[in-house]
C-alpha atoms as a PDB file:
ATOM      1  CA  UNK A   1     137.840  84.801  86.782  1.00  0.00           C
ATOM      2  CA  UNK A   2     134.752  84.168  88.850  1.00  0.00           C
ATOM      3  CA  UNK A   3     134.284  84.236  92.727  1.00  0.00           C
ATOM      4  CA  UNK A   4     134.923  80.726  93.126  1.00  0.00           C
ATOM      5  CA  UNK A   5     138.079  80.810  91.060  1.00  0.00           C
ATOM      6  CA  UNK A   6     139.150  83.534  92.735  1.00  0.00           C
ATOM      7  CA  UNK A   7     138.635  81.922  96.257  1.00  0.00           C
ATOM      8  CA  UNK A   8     140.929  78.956  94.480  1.00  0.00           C
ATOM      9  CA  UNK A   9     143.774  80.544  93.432  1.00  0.00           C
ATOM     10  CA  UNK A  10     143.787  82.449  96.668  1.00  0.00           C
ATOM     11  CA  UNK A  11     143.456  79.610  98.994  1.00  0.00           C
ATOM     12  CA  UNK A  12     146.058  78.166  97.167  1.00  0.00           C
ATOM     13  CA  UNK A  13     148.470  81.070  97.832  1.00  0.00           C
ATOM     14  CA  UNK A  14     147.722  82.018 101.181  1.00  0.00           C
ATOM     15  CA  UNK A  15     147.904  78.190 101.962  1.00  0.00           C
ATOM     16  CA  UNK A  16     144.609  78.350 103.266  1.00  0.00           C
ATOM     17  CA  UNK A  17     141.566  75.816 102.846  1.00  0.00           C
ATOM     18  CA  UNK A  18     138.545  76.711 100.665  1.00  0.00           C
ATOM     19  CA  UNK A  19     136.278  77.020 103.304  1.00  0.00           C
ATOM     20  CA  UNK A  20     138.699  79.490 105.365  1.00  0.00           C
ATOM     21  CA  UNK A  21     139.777  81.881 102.126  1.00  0.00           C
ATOM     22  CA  UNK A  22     135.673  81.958 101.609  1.00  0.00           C
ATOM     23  CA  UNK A  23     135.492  83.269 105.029  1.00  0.00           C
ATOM     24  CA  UNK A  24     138.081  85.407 104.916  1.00  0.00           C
ATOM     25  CA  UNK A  25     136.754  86.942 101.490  1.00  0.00           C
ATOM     26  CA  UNK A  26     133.040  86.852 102.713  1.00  0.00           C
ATOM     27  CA  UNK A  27     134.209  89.202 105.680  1.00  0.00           C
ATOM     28  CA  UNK A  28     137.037  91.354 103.768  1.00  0.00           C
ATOM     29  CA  UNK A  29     133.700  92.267 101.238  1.00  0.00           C
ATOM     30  CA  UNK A  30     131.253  92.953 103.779  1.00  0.00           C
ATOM     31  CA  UNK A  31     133.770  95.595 105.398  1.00  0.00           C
ATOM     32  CA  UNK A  32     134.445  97.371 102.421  1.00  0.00           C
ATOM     33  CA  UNK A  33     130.844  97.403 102.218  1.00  0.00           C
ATOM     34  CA  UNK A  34     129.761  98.595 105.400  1.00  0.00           C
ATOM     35  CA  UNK A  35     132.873 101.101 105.113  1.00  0.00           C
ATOM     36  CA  UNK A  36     131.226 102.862 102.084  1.00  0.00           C
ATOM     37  CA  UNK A  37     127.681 102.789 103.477  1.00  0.00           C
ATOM     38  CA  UNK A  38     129.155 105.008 106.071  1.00  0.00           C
ATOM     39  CA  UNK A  39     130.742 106.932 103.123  1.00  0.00           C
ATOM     40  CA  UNK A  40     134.506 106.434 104.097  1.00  0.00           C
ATOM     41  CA  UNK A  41     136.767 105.164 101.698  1.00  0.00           C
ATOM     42  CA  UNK A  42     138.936 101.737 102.154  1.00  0.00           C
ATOM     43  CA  UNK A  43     142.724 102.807 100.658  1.00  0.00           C
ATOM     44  CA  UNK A  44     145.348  99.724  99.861  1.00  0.00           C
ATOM     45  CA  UNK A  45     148.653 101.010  99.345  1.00  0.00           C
ATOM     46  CA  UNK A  46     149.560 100.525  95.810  1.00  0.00           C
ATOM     47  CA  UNK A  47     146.422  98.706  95.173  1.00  0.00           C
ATOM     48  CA  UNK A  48     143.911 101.297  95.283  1.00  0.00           C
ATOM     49  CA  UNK A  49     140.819 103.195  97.320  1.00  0.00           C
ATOM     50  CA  UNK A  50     137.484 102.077  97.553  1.00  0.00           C
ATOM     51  CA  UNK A  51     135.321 105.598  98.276  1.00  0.00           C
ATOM     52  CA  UNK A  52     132.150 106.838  97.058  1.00  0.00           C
ATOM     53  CA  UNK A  53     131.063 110.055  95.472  1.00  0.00           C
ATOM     54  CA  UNK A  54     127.824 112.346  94.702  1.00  0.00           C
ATOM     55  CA  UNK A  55     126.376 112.750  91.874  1.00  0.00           C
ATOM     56  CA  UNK A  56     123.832 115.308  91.778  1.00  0.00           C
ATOM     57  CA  UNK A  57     120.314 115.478  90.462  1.00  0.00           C
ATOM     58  CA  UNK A  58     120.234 115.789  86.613  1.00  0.00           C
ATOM     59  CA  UNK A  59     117.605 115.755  83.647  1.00  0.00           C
ATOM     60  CA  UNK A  60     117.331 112.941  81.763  1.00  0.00           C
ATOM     61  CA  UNK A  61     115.232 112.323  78.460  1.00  0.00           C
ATOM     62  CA  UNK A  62     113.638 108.759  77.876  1.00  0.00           C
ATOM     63  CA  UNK A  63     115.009 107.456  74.389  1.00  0.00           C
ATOM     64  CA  UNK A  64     111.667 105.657  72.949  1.00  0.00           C
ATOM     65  CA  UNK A  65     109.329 108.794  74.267  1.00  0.00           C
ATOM     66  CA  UNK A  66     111.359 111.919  74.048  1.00  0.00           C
ATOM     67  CA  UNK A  67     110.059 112.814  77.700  1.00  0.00           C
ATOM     68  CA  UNK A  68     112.324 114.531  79.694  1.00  0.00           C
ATOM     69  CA  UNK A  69     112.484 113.018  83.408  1.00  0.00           C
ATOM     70  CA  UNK A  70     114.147 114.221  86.397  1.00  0.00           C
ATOM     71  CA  UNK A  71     117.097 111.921  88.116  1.00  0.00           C
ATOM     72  CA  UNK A  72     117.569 111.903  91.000  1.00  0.00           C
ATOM     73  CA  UNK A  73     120.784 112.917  93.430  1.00  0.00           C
ATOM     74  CA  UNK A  74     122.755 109.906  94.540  1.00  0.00           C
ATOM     75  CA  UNK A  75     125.959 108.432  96.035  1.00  0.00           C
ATOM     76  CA  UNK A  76     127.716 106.172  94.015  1.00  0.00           C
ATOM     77  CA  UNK A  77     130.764 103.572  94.669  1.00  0.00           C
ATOM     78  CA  UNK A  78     133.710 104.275  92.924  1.00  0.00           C
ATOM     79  CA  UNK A  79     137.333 102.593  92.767  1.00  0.00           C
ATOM     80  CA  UNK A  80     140.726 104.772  92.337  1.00  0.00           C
ATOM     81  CA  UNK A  81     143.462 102.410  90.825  1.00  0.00           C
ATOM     82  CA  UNK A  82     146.731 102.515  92.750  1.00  0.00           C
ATOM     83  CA  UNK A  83     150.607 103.129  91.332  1.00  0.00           C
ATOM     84  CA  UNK A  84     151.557  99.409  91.902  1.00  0.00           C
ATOM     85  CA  UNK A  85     148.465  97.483  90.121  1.00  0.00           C
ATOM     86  CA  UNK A  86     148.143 100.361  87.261  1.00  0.00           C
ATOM     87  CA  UNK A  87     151.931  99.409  86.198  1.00  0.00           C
ATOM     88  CA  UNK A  88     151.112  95.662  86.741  1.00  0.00           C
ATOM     89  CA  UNK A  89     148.371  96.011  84.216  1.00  0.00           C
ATOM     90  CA  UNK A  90     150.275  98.306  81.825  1.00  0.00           C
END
């Protein structure tokens, strides 16, 4: 399911028009978003958390060279599956 399927099926649920569930969608994203550039974490009960974590500098070795190379510390966006959708997908 792309984006614009997924704006579909919602719209369809919620009752919603196209334009309105894209708007809704278009802000609900750019929350989350601007929630984990400030490094908190988003947390839907039974869905899941949005947070991110640090992963630290490490030594990598290119593949087609051999050279080792140095990587670089960063933060990273991760997602933590809730109880309710993990035993939906079981």
């Amino acid at each position: 399911m792309n984006k614009a399927d997924f704006i579909t099926a919602s719209a369809q649920k919620a009752g919603l028009t196209k334009k309105d569930m894209t708007a809704a969608l278009e802000a609900t994203l750019e929350t989350i978003t601007e929630t984990l550039a400030k490094k908190d974490s988003v947390a839907f009960i039974g869905f899941g958390t949005f947070c991110t974590s640090q992963r630290a500098a490490r030594q990598g070795v290119n593949p087609s060279t051999g050279a080792k190379l140095q990587i670089a510390a960063t933060t990273v966006a991760k997602f933590k599956v809730g109880a309710t959708l993990k035993a939906a997908v079981k």
